[in-house]
Protein backbone atom coordinates (compact mmCIF):
# COMPACT_ATOMS: atom_id res chain seq x y z
CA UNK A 1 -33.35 -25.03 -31.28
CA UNK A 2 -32.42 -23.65 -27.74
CA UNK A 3 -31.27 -20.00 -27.47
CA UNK A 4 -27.59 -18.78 -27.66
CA UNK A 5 -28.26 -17.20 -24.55
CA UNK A 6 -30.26 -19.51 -22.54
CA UNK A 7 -27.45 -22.47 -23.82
CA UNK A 8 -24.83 -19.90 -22.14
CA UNK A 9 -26.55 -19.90 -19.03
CA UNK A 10 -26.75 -23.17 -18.47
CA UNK A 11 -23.05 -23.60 -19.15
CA UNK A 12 -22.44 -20.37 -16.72
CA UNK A 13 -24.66 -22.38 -14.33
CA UNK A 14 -23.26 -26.08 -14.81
CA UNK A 15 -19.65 -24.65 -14.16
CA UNK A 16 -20.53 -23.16 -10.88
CA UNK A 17 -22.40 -25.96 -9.28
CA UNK A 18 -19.08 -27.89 -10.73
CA UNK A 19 -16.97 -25.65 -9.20
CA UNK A 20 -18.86 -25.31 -6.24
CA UNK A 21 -19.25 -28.89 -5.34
CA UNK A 22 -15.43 -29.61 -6.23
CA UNK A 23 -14.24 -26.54 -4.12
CA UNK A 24 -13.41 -26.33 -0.71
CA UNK A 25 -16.82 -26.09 1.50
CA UNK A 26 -16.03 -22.69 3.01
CA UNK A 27 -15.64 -19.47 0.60
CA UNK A 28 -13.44 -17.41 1.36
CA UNK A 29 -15.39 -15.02 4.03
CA UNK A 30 -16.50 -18.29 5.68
CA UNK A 31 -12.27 -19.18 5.63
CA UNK A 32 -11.82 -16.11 7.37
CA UNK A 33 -14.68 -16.21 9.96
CA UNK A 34 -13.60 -19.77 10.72
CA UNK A 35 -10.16 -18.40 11.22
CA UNK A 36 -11.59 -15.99 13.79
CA UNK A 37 -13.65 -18.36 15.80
CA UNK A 38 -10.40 -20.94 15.91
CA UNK A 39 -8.53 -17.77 17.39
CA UNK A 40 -11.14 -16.66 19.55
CA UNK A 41 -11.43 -20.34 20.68
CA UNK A 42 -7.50 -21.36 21.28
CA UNK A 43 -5.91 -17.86 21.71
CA UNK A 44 -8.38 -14.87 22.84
CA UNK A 45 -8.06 -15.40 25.97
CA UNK A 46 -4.40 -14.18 25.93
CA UNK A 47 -4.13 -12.14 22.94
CA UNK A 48 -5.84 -9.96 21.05
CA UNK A 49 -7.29 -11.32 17.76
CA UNK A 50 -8.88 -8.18 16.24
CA UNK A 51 -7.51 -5.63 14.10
CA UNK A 52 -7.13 -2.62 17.25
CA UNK A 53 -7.11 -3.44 20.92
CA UNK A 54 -4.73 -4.60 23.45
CA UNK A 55 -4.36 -7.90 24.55
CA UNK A 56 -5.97 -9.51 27.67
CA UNK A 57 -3.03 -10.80 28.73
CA UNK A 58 -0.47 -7.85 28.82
CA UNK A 59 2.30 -9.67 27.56
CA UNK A 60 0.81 -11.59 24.88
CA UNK A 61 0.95 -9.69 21.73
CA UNK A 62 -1.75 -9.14 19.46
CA UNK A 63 -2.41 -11.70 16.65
CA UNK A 64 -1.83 -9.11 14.06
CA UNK A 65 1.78 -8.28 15.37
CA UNK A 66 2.42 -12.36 15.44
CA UNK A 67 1.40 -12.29 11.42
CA UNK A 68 3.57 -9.01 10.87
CA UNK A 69 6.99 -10.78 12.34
CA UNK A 70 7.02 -14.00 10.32
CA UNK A 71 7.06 -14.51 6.61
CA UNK A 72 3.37 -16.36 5.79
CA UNK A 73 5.11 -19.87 5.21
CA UNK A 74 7.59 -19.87 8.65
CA UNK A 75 3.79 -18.70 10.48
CA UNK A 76 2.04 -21.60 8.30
CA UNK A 77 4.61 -24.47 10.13
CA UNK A 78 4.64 -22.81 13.43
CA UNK A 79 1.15 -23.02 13.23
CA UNK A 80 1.00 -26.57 12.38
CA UNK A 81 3.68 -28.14 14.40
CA UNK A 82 2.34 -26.11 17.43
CA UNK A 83 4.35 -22.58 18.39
CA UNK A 84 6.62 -22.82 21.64
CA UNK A 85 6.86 -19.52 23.50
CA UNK A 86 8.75 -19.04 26.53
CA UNK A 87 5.70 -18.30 28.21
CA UNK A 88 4.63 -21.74 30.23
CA UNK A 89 1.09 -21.59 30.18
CA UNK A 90 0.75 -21.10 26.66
CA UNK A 91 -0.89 -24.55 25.29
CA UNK A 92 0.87 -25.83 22.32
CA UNK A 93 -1.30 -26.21 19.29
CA UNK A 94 -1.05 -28.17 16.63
CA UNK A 95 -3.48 -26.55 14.25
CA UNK A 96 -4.96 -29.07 11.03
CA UNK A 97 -4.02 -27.67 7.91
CA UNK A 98 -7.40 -26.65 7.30
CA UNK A 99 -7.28 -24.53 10.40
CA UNK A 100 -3.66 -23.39 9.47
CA UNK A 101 -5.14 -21.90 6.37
CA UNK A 102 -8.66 -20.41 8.06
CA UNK A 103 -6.21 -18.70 10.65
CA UNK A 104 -3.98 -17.00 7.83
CA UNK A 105 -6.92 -16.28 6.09
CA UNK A 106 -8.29 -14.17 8.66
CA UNK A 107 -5.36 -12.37 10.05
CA UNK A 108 -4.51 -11.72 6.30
CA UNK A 109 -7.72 -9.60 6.25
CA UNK A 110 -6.82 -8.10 9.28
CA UNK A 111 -2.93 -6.93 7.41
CA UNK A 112 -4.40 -5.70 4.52
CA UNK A 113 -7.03 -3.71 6.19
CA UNK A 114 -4.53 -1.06 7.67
């Protein structure tokens, strides 16, 4: 007869390699770092994508103050159908959903830092 507590364990253990193969590749520190790179990648030039600092690009504003005027889900379409600014030399991006929800993730952690 196997253990109570060594049946338990392997249950515990079973559920998270379940969960963990069913789940999305990237936990959610790996979301946000992702989120980071995409921004540094697509944006840093311009603006400023960490949680204090100015932007390179004086009249770009910070990342943080872009996620502190829209509510999450009007930021979540911008994102995706690509923001327009009235800035001509800004690219248009259309972000994949994945990268939609990486970029929210991280400047999420940046909000609820202050």
């Amino acid at each position: 007869m196997i253990p109570r507590s060594s049946l338990l364990r392997c249950l515990i253990a079973g559920l998270l390699l379940c969960s963990a193969a069913s789940a999305d590749a990237a936990g959610p520190g790996q979301l946000r770092s992702r989120g980071k790179a995409i921004l540094e990648k697509n944006c840093g030039r311009c603006h400023a994508i960490e949680a204090v600092g100015a932007s390179p690009l004086a009249q770009a504003p910070p990342m943080r103050d872009i996620y502190a005027r829209f509510l999450p889900r009007e930021l979540q379409a911008e994102l995706r159908e690509g923001m327009v600014s009235k800035h001509r030399a800004m690219p248009q991006i259309d972000f994949s959903d994945e990268d939609v929800d990486a970029i929210l993730a991280y400047l999420y952690a940046l909000a609820v830092r202050k």
